[in-house]
Protein backbone atom coordinates (compact mmCIF):
# COMPACT_ATOMS: atom_id res chain seq x y z
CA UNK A 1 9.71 -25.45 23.16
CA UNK A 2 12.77 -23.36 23.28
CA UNK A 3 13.60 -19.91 23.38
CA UNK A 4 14.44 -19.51 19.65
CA UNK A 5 11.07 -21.08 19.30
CA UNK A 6 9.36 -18.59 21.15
CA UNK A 7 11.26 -15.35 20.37
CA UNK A 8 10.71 -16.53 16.93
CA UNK A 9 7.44 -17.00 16.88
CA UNK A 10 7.04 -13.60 18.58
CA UNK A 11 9.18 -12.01 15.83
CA UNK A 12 7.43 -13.38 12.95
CA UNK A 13 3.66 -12.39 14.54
CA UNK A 14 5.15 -8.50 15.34
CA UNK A 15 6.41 -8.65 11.64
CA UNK A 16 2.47 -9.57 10.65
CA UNK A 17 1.09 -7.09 13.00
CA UNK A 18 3.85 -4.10 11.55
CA UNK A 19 2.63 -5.51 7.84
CA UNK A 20 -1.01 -4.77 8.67
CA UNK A 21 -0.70 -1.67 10.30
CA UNK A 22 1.44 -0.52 7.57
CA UNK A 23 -1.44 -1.41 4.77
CA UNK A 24 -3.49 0.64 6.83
CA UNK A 25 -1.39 3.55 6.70
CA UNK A 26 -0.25 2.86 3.11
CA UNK A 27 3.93 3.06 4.50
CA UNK A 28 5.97 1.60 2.29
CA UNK A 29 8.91 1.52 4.80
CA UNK A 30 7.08 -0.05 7.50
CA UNK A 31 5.90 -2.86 5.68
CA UNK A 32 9.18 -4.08 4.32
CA UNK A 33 10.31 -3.83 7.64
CA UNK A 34 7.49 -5.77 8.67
CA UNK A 35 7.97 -8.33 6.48
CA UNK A 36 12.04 -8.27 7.49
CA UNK A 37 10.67 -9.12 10.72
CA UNK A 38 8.56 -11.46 9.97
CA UNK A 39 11.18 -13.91 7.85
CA UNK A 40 13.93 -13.35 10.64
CA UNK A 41 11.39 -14.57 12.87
CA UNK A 42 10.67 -17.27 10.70
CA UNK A 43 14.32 -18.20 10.24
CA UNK A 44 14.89 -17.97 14.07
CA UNK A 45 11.99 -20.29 15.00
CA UNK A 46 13.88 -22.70 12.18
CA UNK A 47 16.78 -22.90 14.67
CA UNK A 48 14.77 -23.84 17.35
CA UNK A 49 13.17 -26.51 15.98
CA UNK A 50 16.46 -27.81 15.16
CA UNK A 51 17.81 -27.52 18.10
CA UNK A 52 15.15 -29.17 19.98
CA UNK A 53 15.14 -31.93 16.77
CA UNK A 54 19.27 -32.13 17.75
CA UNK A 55 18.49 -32.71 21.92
CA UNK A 56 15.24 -34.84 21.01
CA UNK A 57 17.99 -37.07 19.40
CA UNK A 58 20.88 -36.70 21.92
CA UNK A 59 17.84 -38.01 24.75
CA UNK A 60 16.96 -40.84 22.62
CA UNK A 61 20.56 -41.92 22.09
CA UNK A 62 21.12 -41.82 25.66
CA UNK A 63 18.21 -43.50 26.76
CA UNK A 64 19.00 -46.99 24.44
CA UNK A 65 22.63 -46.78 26.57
């Protein structure tokens, strides 16, 4: 896991949590935020997996050499 994965992962969750607490408090505002948050998190955690996809790949190469 890489640190795209994680912040991503983190970003996407806080995104949830500001979507819930938003419901709760019936703000508008704060749950398209939340829900900002939550696909920029989703997108970020994207580019982590390819990232670690692209080095799982590099390794591999390297090791048949």
């Amino acid at each position: 896991m890489n640190k795209d994965q994680m912040k991503g992962g983190a970003k996407e969750a806080g995104g949830k949590v500001q979507q819930a607490a938003a419901d709760l408090t019936g703000n508008g505002t704060q749950k398209m935020k939340g829900m900002a948050h939550e696909a920029e998190g989703k997108v970020q955690k994207k580019v982590g997996d390819v990232k670690e996809n692209f080095r799982d790949a590099k390794d591999d190469q390297q090791d048949k050499h």
